[in-house]
C-alpha atoms as a PDB file:
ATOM      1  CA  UNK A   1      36.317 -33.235 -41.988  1.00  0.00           C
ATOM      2  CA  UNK A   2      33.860 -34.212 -39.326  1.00  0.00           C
ATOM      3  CA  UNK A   3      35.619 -32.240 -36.625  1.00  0.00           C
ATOM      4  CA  UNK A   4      35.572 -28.883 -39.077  1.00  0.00           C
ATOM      5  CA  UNK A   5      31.318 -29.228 -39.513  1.00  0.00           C
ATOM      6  CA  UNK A   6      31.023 -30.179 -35.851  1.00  0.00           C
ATOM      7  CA  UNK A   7      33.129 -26.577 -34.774  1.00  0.00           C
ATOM      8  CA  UNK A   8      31.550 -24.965 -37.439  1.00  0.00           C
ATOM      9  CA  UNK A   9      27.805 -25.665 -36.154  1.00  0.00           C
ATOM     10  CA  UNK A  10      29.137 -25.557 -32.634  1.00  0.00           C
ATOM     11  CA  UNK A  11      30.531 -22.266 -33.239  1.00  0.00           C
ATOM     12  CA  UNK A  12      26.969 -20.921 -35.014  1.00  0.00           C
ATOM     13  CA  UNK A  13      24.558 -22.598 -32.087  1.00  0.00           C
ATOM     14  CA  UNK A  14      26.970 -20.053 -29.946  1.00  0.00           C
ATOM     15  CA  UNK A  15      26.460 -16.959 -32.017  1.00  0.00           C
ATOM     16  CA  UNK A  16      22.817 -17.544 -32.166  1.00  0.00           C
ATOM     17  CA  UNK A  17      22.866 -17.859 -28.476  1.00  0.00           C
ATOM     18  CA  UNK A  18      24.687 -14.773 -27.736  1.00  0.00           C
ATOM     19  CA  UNK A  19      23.060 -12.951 -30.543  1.00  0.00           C
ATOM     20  CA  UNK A  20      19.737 -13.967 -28.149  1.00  0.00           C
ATOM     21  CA  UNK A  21      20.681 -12.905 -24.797  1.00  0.00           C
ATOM     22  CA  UNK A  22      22.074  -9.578 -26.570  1.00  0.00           C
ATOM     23  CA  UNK A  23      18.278  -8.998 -28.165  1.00  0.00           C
ATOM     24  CA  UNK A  24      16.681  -9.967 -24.494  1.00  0.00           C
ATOM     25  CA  UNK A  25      18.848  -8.347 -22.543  1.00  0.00           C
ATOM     26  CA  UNK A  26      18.777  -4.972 -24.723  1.00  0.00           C
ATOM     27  CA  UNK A  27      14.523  -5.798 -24.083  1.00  0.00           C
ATOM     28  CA  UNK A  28      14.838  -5.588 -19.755  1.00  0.00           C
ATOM     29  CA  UNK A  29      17.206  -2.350 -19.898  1.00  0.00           C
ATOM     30  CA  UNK A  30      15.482   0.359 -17.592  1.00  0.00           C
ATOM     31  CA  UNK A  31      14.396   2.285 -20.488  1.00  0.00           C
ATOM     32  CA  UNK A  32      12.705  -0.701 -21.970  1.00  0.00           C
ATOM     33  CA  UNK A  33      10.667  -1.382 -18.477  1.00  0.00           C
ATOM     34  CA  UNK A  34       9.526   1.884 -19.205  1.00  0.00           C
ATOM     35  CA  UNK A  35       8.222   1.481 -22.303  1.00  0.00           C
ATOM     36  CA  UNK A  36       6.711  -1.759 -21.691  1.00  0.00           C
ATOM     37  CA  UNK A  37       3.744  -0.897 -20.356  1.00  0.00           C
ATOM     38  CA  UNK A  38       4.069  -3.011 -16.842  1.00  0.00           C
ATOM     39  CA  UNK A  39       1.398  -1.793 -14.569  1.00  0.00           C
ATOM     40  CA  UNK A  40       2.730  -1.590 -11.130  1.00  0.00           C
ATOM     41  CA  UNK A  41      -0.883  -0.309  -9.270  1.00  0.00           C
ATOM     42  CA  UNK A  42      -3.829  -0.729  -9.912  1.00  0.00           C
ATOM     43  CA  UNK A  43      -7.282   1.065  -8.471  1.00  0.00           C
ATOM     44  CA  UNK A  44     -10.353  -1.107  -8.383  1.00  0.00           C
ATOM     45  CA  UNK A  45     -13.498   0.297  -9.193  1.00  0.00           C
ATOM     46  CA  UNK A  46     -16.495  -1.950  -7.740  1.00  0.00           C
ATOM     47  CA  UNK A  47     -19.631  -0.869 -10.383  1.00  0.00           C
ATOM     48  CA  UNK A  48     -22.023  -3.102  -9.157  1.00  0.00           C
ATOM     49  CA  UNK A  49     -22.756  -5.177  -5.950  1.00  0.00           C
ATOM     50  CA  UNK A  50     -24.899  -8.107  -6.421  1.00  0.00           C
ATOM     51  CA  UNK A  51     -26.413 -10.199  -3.771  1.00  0.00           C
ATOM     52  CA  UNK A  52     -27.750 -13.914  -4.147  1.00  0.00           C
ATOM     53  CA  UNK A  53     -31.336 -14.112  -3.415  1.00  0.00           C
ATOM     54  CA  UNK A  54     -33.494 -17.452  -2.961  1.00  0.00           C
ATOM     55  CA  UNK A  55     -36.013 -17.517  -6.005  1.00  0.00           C
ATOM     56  CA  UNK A  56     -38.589 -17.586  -3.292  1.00  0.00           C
ATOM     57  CA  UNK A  57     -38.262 -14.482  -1.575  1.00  0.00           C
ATOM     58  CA  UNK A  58     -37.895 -12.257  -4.829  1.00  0.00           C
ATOM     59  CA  UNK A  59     -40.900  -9.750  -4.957  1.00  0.00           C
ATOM     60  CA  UNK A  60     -43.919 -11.169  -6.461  1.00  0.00           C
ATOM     61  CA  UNK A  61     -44.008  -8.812  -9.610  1.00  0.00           C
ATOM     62  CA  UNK A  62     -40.142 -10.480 -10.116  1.00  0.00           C
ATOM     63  CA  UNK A  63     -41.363 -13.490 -10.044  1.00  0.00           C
ATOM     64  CA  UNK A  64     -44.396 -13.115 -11.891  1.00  0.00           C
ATOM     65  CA  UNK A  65     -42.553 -11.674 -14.716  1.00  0.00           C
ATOM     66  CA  UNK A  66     -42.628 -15.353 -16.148  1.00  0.00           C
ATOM     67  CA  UNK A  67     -45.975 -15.597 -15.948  1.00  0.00           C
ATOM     68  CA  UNK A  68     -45.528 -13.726 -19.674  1.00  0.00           C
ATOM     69  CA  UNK A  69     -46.580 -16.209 -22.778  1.00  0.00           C
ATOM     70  CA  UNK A  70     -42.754 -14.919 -23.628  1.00  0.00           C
ATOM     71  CA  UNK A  71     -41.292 -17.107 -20.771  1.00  0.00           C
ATOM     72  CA  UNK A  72     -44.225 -19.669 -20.599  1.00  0.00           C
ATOM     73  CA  UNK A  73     -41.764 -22.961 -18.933  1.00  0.00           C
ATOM     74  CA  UNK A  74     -39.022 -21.039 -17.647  1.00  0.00           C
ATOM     75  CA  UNK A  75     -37.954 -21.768 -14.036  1.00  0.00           C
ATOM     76  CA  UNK A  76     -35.498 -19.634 -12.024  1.00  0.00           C
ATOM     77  CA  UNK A  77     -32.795 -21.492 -10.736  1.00  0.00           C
ATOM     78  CA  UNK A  78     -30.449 -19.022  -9.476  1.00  0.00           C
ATOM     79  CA  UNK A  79     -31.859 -15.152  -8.099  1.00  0.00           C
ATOM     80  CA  UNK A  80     -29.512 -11.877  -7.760  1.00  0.00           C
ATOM     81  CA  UNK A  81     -30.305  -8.663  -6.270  1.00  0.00           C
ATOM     82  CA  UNK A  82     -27.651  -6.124  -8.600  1.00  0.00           C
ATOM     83  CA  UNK A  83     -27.199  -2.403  -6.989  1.00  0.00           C
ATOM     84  CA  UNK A  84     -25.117  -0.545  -9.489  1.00  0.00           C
ATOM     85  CA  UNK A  85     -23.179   2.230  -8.377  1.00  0.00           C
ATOM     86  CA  UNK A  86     -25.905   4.795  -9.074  1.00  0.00           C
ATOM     87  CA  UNK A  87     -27.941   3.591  -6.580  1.00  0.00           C
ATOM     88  CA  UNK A  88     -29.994   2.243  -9.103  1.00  0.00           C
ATOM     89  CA  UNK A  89     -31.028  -1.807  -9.118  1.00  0.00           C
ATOM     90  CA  UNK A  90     -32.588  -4.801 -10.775  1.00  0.00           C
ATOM     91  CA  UNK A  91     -32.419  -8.361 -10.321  1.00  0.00           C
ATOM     92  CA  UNK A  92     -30.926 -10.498 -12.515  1.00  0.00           C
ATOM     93  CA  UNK A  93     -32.257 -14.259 -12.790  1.00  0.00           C
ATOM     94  CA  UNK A  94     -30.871 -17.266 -14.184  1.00  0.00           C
ATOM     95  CA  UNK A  95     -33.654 -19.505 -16.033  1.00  0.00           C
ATOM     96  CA  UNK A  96     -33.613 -22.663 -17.134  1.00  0.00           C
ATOM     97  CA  UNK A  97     -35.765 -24.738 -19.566  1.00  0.00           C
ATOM     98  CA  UNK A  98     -35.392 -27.983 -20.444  1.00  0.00           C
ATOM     99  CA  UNK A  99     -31.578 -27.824 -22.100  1.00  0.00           C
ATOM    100  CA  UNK A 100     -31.654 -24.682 -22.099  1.00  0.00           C
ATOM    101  CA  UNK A 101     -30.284 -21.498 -19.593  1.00  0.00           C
ATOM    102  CA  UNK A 102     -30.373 -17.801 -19.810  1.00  0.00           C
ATOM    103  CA  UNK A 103     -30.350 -14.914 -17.795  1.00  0.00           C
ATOM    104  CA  UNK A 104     -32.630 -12.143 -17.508  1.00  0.00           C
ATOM    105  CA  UNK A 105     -32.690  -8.729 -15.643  1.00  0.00           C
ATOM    106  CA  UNK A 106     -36.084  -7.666 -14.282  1.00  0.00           C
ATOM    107  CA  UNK A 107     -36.896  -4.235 -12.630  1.00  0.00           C
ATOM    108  CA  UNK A 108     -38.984  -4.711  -9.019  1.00  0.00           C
ATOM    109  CA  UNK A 109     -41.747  -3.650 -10.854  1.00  0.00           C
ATOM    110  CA  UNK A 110     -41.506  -6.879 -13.151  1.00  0.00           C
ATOM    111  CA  UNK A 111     -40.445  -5.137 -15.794  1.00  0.00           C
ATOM    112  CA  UNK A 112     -37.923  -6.952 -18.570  1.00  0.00           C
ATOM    113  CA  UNK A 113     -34.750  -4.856 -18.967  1.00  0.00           C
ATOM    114  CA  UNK A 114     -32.782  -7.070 -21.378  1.00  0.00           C
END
């Protein structure tokens, strides 16, 4: 009796297992690869270019941008000059006080952006 239930579960672990590779394989034909979606190039498009600047050589209106009752205790810890694409730019400064961290993005005439 034991040797009928073994080949009997044998026998299904093998169907399932063929049953498997047929439902893969059938998956990876050519016309499947097609279908799939796989992207075989790519073209990067750089937007932006941004440039680490020390906090103390950002442009004084940057900087005094804290000055603002807004950011009263803020401290810039890390600076970034951002050219976009357009030619256009801003910096973009990483503040921290106390716990806390943000970032802002401040025209060179010290104006807020975000």
């Amino acid at each position: 009796m034991k040797k009928r239930q073994v080949f009997f579960e044998m026998g299904l672990l093998l169907i399932s297992i063929l049953f498997g590779v047929g439902v893969v394989g059938s998956t990876f034909t050519s016309e499947g690869n097609k279908n799939a979606g796989f992207v075989k190039e790519a073209t990067v498009i750089e937007l932006e270019k941004r440039v680490q600047v020390r906090p103390e050589d950002l442009p004084e209106k940057v900087r005094n941008a804290l000055n603002n009752k807004s950011y009263a205790g803020w401290t810039i810890s890390d600076a970034y000059l951002v050219v976009a694409d357009d030619g256009g730019q801003y910096y973009e400064l990483v503040v921290r006080k106390a716990d806390e961290q943000s970032r802002m993005k401040i025209n060179k005439e010290g104006q807020v952006l975000n």
